[in-house]
PDB file of N, CA and C in Angstrom:
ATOM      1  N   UNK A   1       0.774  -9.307  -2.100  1.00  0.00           N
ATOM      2  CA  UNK A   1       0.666  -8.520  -3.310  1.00  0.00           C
ATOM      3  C   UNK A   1       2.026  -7.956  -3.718  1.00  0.00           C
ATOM      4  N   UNK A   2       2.383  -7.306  -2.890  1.00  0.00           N
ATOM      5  CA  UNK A   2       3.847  -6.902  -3.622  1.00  0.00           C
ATOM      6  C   UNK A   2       5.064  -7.710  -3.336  1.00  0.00           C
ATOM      7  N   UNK A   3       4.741  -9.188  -2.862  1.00  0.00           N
ATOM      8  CA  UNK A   3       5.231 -10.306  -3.098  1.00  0.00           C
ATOM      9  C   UNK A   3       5.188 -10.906  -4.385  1.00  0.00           C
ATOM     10  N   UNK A   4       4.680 -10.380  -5.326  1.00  0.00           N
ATOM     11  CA  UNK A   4       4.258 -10.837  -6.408  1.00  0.00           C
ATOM     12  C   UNK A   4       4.774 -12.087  -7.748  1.00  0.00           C
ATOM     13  N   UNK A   5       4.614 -12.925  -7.260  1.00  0.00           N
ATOM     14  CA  UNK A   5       5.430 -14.415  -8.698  1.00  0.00           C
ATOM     15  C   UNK A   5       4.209 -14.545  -9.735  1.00  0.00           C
ATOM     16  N   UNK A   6       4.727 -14.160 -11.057  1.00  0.00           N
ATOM     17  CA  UNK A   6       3.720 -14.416 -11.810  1.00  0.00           C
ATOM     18  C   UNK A   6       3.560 -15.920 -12.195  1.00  0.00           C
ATOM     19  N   UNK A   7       4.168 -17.012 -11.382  1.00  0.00           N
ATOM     20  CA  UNK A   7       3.990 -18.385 -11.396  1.00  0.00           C
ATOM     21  C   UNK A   7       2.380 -18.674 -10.946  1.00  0.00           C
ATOM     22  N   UNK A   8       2.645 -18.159 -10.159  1.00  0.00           N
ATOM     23  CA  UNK A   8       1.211 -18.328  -9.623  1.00  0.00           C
ATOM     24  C   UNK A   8      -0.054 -17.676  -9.850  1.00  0.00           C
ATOM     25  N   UNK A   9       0.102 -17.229 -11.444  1.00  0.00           N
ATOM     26  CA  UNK A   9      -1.229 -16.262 -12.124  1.00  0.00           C
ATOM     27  C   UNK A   9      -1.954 -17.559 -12.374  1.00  0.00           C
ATOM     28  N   UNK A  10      -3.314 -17.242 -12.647  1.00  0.00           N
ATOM     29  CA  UNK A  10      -4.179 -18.554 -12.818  1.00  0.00           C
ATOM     30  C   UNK A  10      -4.888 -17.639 -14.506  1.00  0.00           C
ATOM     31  N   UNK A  11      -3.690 -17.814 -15.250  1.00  0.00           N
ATOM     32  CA  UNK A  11      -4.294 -17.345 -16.946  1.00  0.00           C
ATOM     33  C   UNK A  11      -4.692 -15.789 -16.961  1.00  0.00           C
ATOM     34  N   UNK A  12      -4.684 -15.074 -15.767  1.00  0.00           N
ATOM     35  CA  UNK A  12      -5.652 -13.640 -16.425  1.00  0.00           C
ATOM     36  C   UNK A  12      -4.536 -12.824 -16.083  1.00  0.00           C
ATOM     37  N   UNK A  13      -4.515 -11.578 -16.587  1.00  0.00           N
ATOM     38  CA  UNK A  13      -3.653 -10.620 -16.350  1.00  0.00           C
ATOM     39  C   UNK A  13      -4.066  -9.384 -15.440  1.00  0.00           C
ATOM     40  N   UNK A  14      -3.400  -9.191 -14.382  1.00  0.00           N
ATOM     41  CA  UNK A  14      -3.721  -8.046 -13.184  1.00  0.00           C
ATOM     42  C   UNK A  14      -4.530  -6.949 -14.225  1.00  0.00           C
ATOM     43  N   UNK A  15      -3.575  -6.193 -15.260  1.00  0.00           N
ATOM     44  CA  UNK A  15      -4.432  -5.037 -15.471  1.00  0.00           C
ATOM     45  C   UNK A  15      -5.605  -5.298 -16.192  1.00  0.00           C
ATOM     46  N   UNK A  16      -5.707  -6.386 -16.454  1.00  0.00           N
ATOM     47  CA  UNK A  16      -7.067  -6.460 -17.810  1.00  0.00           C
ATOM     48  C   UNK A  16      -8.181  -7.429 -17.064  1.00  0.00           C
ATOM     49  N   UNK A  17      -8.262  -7.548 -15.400  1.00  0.00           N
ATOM     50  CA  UNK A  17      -9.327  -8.245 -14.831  1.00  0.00           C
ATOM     51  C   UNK A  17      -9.560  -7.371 -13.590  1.00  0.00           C
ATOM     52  N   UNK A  18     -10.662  -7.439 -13.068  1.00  0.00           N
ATOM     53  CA  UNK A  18     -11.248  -6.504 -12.504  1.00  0.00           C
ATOM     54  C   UNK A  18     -11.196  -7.222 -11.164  1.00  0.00           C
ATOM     55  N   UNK A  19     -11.850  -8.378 -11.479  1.00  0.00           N
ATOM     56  CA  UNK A  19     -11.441  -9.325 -10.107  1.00  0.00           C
ATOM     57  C   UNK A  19     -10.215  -8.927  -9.149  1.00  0.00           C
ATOM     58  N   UNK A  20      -9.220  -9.646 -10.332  1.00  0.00           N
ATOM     59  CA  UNK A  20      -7.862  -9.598  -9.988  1.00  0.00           C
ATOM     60  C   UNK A  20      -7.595  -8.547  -9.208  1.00  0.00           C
ATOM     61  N   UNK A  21      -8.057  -7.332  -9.856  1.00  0.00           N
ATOM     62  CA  UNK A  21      -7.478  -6.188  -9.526  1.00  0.00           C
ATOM     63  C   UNK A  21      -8.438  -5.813  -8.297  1.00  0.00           C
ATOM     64  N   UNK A  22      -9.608  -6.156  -8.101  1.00  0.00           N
ATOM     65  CA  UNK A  22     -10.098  -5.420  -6.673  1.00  0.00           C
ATOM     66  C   UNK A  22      -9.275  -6.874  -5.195  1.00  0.00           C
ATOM     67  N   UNK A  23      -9.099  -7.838  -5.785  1.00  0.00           N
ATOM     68  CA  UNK A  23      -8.398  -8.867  -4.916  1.00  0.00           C
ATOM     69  C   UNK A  23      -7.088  -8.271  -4.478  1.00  0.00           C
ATOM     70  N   UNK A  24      -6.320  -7.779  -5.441  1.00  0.00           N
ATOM     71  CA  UNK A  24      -4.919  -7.460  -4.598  1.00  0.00           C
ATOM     72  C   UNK A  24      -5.519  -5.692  -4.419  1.00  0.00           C
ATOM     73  N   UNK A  25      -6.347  -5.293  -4.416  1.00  0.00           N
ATOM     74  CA  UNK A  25      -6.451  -4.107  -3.557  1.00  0.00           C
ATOM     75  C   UNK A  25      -6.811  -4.390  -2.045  1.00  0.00           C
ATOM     76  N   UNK A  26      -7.786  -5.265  -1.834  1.00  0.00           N
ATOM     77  CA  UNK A  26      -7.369  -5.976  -0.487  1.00  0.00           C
ATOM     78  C   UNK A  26      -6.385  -6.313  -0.089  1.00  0.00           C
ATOM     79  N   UNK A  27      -5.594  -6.938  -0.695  1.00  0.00           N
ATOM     80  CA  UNK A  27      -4.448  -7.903   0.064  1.00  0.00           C
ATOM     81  C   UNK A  27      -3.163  -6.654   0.098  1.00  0.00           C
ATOM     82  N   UNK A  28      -3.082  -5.296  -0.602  1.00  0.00           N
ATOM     83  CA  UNK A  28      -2.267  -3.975  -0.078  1.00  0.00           C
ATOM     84  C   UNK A  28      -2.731  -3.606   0.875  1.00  0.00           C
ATOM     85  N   UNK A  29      -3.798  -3.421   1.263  1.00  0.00           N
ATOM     86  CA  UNK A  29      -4.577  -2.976   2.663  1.00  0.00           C
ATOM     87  C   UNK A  29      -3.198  -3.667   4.103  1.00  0.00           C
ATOM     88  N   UNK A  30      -2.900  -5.157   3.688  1.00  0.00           N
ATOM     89  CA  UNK A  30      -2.304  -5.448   4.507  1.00  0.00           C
ATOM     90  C   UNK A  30      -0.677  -5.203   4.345  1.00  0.00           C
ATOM     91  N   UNK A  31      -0.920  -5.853   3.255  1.00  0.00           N
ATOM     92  CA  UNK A  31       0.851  -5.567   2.726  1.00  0.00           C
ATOM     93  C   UNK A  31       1.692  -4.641   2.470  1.00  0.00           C
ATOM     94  N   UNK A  32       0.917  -3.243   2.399  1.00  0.00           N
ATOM     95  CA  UNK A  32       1.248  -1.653   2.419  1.00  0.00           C
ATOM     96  C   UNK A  32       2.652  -1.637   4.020  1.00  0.00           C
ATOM     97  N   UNK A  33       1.208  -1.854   4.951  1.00  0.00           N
ATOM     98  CA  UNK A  33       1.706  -0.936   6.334  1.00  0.00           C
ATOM     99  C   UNK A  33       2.608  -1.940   7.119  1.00  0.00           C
ATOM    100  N   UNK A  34       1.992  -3.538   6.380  1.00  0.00           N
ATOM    101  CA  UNK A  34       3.393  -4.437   7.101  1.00  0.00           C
ATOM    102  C   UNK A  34       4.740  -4.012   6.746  1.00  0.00           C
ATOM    103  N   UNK A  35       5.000  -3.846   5.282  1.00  0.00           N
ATOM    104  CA  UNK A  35       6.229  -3.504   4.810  1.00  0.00           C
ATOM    105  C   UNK A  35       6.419  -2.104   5.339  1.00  0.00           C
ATOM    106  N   UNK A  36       6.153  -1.613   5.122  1.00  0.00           N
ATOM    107  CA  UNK A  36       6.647   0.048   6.331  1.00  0.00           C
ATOM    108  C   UNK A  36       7.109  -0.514   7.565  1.00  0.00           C
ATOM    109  N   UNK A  37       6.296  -1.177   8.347  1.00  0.00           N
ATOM    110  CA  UNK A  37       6.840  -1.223   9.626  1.00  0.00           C
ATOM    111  C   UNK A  37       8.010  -2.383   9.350  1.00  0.00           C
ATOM    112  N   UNK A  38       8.026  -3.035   8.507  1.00  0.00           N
ATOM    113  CA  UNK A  38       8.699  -3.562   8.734  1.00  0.00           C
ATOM    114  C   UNK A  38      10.264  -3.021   8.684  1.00  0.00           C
ATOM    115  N   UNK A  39      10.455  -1.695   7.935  1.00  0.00           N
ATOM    116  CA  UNK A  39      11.333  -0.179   7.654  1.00  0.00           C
ATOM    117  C   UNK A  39      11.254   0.303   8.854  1.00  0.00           C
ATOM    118  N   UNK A  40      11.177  -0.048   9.444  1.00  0.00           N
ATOM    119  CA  UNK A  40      11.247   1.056  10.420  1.00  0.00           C
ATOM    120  C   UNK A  40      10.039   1.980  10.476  1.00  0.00           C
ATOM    121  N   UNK A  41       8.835   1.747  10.298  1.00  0.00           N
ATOM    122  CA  UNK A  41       7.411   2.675  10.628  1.00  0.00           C
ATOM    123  C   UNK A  41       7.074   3.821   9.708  1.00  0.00           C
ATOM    124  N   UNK A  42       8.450   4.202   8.426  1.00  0.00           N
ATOM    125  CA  UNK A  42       8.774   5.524   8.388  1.00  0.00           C
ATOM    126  C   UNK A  42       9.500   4.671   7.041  1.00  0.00           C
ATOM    127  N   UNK A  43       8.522   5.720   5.353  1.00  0.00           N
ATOM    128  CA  UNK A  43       9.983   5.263   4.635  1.00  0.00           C
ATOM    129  C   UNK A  43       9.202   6.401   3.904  1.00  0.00           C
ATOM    130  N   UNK A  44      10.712   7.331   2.980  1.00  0.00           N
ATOM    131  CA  UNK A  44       9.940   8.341   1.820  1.00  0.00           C
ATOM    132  C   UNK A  44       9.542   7.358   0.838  1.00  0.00           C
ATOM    133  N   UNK A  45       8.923   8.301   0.143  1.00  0.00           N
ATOM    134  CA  UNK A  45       7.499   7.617  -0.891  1.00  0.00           C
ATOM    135  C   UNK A  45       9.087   7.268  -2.167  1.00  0.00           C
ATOM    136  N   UNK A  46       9.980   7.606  -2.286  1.00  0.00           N
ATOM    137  CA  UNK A  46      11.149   7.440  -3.298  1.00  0.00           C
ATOM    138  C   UNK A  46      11.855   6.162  -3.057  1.00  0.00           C
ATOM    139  N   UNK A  47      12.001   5.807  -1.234  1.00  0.00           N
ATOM    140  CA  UNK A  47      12.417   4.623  -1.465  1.00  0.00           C
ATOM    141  C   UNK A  47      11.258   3.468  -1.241  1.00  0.00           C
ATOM    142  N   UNK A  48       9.933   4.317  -1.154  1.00  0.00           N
ATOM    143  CA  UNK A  48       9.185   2.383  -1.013  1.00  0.00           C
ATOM    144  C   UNK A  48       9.376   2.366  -2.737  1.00  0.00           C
ATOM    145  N   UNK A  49       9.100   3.364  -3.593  1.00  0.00           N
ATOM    146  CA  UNK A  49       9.234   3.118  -5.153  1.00  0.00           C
ATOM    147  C   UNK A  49      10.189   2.356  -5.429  1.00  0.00           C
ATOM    148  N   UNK A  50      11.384   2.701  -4.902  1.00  0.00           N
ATOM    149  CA  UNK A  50      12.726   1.828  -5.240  1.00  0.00           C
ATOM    150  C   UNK A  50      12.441   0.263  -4.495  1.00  0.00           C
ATOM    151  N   UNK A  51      12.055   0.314  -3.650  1.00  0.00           N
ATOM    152  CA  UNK A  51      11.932  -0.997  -2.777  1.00  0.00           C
ATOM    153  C   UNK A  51      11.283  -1.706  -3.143  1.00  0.00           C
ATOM    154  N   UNK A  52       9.881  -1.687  -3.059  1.00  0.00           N
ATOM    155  CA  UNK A  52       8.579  -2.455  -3.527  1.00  0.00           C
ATOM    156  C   UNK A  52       7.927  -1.905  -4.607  1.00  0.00           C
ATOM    157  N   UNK A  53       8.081  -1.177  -5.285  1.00  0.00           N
ATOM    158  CA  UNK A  53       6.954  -0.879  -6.455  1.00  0.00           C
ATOM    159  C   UNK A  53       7.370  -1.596  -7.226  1.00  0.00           C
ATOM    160  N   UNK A  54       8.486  -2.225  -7.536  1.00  0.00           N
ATOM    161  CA  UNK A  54       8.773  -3.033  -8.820  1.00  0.00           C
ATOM    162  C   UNK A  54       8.580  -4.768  -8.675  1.00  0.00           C
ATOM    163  N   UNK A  55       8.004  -4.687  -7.251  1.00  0.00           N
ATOM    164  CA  UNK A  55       7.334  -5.970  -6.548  1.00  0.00           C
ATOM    165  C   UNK A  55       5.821  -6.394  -6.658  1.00  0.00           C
ATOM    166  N   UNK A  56       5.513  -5.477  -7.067  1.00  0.00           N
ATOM    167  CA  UNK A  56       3.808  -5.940  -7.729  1.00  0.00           C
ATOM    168  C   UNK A  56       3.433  -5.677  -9.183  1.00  0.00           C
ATOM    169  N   UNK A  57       2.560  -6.354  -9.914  1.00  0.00           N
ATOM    170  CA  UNK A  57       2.002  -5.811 -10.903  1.00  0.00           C
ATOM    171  C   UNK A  57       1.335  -4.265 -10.655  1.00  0.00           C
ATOM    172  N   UNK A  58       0.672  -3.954  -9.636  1.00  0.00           N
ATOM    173  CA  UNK A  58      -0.597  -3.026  -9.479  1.00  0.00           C
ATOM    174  C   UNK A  58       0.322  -1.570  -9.729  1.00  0.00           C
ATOM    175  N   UNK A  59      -0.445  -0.506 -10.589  1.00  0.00           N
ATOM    176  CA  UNK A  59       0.225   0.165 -11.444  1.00  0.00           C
ATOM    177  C   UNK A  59       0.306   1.602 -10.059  1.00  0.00           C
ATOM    178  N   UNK A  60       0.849   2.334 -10.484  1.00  0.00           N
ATOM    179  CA  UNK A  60       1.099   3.753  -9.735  1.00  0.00           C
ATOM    180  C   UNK A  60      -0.277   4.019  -8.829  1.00  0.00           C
ATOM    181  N   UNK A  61      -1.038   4.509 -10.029  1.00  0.00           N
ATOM    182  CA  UNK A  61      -2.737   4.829  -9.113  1.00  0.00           C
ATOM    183  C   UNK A  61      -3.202   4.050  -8.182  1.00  0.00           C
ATOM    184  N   UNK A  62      -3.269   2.704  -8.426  1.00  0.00           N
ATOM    185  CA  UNK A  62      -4.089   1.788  -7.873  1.00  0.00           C
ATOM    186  C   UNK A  62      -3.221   1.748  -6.045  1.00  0.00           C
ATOM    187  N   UNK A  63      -1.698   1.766  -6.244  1.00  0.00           N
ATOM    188  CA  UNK A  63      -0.622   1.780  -4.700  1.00  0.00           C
ATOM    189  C   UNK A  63      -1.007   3.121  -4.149  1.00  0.00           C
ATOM    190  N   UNK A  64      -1.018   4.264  -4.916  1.00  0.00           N
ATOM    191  CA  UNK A  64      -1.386   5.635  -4.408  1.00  0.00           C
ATOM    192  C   UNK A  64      -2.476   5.650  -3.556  1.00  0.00           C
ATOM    193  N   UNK A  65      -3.336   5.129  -4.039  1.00  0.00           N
ATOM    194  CA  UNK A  65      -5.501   4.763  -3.696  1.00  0.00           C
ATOM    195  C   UNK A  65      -5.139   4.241  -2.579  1.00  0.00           C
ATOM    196  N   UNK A  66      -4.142   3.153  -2.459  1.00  0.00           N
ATOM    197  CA  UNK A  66      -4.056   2.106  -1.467  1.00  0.00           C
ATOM    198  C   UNK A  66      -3.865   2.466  -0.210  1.00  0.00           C
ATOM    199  N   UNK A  67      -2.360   3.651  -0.630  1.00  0.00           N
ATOM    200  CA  UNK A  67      -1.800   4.308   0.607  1.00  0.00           C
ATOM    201  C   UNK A  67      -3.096   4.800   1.145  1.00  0.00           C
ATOM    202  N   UNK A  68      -3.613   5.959   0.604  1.00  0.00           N
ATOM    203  CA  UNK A  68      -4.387   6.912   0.918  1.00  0.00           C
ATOM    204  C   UNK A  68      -5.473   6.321   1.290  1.00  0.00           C
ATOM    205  N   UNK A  69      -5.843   4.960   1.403  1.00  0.00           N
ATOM    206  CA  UNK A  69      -7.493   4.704   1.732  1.00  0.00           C
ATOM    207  C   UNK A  69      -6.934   3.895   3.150  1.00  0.00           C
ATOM    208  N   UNK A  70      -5.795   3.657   3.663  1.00  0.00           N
ATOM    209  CA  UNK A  70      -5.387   2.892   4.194  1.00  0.00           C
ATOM    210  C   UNK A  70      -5.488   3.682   5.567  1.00  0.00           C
ATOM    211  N   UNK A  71      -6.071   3.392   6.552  1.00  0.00           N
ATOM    212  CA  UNK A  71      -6.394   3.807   7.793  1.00  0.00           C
ATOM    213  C   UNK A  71      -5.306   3.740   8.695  1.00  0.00           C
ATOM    214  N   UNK A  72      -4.239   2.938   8.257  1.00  0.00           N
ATOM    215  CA  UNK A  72      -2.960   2.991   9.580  1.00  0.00           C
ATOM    216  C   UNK A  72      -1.788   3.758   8.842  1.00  0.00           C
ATOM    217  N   UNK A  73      -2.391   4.238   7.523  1.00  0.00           N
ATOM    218  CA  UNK A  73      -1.110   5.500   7.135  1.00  0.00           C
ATOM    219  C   UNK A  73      -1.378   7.028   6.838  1.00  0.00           C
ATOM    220  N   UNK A  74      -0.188   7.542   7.109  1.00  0.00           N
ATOM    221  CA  UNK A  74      -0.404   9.046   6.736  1.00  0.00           C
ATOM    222  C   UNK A  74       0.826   9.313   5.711  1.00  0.00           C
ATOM    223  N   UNK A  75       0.596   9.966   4.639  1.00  0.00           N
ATOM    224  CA  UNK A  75       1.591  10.618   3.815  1.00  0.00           C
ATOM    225  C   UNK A  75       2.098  12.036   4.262  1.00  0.00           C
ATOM    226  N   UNK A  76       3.091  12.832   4.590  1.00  0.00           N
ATOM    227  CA  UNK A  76       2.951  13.946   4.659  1.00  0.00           C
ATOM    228  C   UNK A  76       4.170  14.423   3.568  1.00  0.00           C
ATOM    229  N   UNK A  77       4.068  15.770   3.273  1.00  0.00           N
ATOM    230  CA  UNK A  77       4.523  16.288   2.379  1.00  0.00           C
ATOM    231  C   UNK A  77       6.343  16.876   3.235  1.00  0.00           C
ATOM    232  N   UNK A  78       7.253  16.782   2.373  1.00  0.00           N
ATOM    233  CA  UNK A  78       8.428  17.880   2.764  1.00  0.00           C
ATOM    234  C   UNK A  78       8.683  18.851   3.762  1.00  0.00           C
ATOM    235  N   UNK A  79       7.700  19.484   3.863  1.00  0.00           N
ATOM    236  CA  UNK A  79       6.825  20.802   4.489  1.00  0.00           C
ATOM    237  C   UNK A  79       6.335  20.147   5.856  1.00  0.00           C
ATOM    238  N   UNK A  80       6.128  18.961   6.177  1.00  0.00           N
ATOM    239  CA  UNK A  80       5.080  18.609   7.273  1.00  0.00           C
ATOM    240  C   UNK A  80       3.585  18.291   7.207  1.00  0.00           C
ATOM    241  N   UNK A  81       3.145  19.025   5.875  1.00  0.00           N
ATOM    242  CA  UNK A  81       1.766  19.281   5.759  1.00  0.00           C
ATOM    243  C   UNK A  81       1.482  17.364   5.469  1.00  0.00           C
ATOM    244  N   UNK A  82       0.028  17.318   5.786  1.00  0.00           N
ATOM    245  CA  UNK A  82      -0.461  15.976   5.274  1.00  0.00           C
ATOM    246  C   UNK A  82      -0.956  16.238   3.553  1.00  0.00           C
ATOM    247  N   UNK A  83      -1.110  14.890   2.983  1.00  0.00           N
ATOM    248  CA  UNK A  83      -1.463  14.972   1.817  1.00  0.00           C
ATOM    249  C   UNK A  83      -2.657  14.194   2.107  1.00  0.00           C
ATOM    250  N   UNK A  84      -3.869  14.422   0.949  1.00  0.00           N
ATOM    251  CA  UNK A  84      -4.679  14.256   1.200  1.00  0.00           C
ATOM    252  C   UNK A  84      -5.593  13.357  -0.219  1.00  0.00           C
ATOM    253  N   UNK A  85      -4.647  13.548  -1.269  1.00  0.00           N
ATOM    254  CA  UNK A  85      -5.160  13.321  -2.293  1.00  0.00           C
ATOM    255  C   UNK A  85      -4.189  12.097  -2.673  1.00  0.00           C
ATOM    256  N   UNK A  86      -4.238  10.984  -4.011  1.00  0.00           N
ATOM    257  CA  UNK A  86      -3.817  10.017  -3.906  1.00  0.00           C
ATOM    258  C   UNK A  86      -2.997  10.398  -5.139  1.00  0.00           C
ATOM    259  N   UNK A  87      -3.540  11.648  -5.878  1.00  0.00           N
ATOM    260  CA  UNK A  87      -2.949  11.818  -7.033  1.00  0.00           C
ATOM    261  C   UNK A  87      -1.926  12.350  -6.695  1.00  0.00           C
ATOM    262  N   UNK A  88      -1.801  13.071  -5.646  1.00  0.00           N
ATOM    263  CA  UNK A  88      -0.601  14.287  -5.360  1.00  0.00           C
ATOM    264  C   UNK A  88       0.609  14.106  -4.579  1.00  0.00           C
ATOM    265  N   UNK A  89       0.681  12.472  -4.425  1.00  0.00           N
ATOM    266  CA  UNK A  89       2.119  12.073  -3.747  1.00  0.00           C
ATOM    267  C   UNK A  89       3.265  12.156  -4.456  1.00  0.00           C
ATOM    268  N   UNK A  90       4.375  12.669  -4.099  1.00  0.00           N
ATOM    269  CA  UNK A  90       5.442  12.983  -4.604  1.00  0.00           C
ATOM    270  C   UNK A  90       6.394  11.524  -3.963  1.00  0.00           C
ATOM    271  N   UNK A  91       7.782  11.694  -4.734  1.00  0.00           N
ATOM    272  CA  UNK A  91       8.779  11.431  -4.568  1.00  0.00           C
ATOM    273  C   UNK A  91       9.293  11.382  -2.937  1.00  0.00           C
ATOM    274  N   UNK A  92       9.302  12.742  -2.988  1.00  0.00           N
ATOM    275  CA  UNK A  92      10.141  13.283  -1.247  1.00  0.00           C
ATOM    276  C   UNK A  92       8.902  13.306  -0.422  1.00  0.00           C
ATOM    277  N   UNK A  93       7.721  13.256  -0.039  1.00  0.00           N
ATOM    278  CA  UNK A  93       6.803  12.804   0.435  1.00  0.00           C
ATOM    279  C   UNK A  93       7.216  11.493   1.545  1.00  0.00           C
ATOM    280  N   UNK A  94       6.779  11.563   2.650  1.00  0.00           N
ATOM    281  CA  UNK A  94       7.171  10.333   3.469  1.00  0.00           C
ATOM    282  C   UNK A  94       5.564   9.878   4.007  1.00  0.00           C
ATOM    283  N   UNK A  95       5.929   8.354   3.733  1.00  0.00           N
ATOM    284  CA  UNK A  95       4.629   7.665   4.150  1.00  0.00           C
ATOM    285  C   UNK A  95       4.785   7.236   5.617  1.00  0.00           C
ATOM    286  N   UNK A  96       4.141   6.678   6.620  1.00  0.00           N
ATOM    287  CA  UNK A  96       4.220   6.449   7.439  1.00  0.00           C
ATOM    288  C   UNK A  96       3.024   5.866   8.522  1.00  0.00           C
ATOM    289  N   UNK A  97       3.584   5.200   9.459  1.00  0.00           N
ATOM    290  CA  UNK A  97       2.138   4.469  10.118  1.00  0.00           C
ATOM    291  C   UNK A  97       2.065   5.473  11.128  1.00  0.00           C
ATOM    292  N   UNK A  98       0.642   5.578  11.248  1.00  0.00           N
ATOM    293  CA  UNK A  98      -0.264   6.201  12.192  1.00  0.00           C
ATOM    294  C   UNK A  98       0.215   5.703  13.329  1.00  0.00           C
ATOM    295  N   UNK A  99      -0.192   6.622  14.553  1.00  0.00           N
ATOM    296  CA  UNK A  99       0.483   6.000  16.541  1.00  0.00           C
ATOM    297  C   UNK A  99      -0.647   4.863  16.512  1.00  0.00           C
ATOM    298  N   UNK A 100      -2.062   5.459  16.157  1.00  0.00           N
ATOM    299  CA  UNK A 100      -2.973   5.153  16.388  1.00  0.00           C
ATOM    300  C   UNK A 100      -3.375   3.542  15.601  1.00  0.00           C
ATOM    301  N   UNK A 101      -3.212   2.604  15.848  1.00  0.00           N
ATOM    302  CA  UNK A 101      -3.639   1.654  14.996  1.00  0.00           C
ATOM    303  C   UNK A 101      -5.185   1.173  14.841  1.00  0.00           C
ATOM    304  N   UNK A 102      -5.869   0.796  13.610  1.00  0.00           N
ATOM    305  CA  UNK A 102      -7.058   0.539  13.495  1.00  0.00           C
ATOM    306  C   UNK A 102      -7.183  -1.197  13.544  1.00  0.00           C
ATOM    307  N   UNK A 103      -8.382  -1.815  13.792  1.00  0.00           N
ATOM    308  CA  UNK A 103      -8.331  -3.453  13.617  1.00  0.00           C
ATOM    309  C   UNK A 103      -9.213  -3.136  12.165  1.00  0.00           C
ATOM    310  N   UNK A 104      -8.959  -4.065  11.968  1.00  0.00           N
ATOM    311  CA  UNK A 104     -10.184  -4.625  10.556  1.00  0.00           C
ATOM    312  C   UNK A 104     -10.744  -6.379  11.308  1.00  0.00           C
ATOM    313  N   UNK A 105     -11.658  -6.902  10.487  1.00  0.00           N
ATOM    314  CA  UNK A 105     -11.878  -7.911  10.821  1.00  0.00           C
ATOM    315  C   UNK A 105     -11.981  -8.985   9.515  1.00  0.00           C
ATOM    316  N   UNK A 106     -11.080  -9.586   9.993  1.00  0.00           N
ATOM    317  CA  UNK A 106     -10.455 -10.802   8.815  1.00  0.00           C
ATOM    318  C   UNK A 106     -10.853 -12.388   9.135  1.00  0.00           C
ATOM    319  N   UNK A 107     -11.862 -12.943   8.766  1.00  0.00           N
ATOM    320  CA  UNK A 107     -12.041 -13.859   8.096  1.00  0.00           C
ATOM    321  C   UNK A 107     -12.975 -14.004   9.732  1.00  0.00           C
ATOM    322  N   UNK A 108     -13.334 -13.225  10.103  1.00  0.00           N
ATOM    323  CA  UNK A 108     -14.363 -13.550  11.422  1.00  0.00           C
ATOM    324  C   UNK A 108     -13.884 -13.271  12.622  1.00  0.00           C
ATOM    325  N   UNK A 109     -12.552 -12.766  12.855  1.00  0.00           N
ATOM    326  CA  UNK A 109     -11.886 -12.055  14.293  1.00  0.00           C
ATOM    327  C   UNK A 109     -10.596 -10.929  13.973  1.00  0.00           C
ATOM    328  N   UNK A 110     -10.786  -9.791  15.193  1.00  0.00           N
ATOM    329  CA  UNK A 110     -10.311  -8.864  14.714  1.00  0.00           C
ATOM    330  C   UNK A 110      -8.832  -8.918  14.563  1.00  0.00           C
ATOM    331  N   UNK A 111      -7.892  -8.396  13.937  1.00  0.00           N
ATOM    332  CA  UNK A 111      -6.758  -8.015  14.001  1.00  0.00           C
ATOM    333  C   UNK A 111      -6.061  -7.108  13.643  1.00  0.00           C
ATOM    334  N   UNK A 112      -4.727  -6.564  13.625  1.00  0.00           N
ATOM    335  CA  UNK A 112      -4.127  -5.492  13.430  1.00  0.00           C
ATOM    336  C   UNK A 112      -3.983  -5.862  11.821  1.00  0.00           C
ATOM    337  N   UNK A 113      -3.881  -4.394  10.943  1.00  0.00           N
ATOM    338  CA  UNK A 113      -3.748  -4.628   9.601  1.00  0.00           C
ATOM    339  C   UNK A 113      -2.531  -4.964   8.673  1.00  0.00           C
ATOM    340  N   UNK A 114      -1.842  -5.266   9.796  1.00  0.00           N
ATOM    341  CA  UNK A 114      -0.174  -5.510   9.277  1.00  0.00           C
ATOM    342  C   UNK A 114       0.154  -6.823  10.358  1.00  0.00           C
TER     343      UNK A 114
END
């Protein structure tokens, strides 16, 4: 997903299909927490913006939802505090993978989500 070539659209446009759009909300599930770790485990919410947000179609809300529904990350605020809401991520905000890792189960056996 935030590999994103629009070569390979098949005619519909991310924001105006629903499909589309619940398909690459799956495929951030994975591609979120790989690219973090692949940072080093640890990146502020300013440079994944600079890094990867200009790597997918999927708009602000929909990456926010992503972080936040995403079981191997935590956002915390400046302060330390966790964030909790998807609307309320800032800039200086740092995302980050959990110690704890979760499996999901993909295509019939379990694996790590990154």
């Amino acid at each position: 997903m935030l590999a994103y070539n629009p070569e390979h659209e098949t005619g519909s446009l991310y924001l105006f299909d629903q499909t589309a759009r619940d398909a690459a909300k799956e495929q951030r599930m994975d591609d979120i927490p790989r690219l973090i770790c692949e940072n080093g485990d640890i990146i502020t919410a300013e440079d994944f913006y600079l890094s990867f947000y200009n790597e997918t179609p999927a708009h602000k809300d929909d990456i926010h939802q992503s972080i936040m529904d995403n079981p191997d990350l935590e956002v915390t605020t400046a302060n330390g505090g966790e964030r909790r809401k998807a609307h309320t991520i800032k800039s200086e905000d740092t995302i980050h993978l959990k110690r704890q890792h979760s499996f999901i189960w993909k295509r019939g056996r379990p694996r790590l989500t990154y």
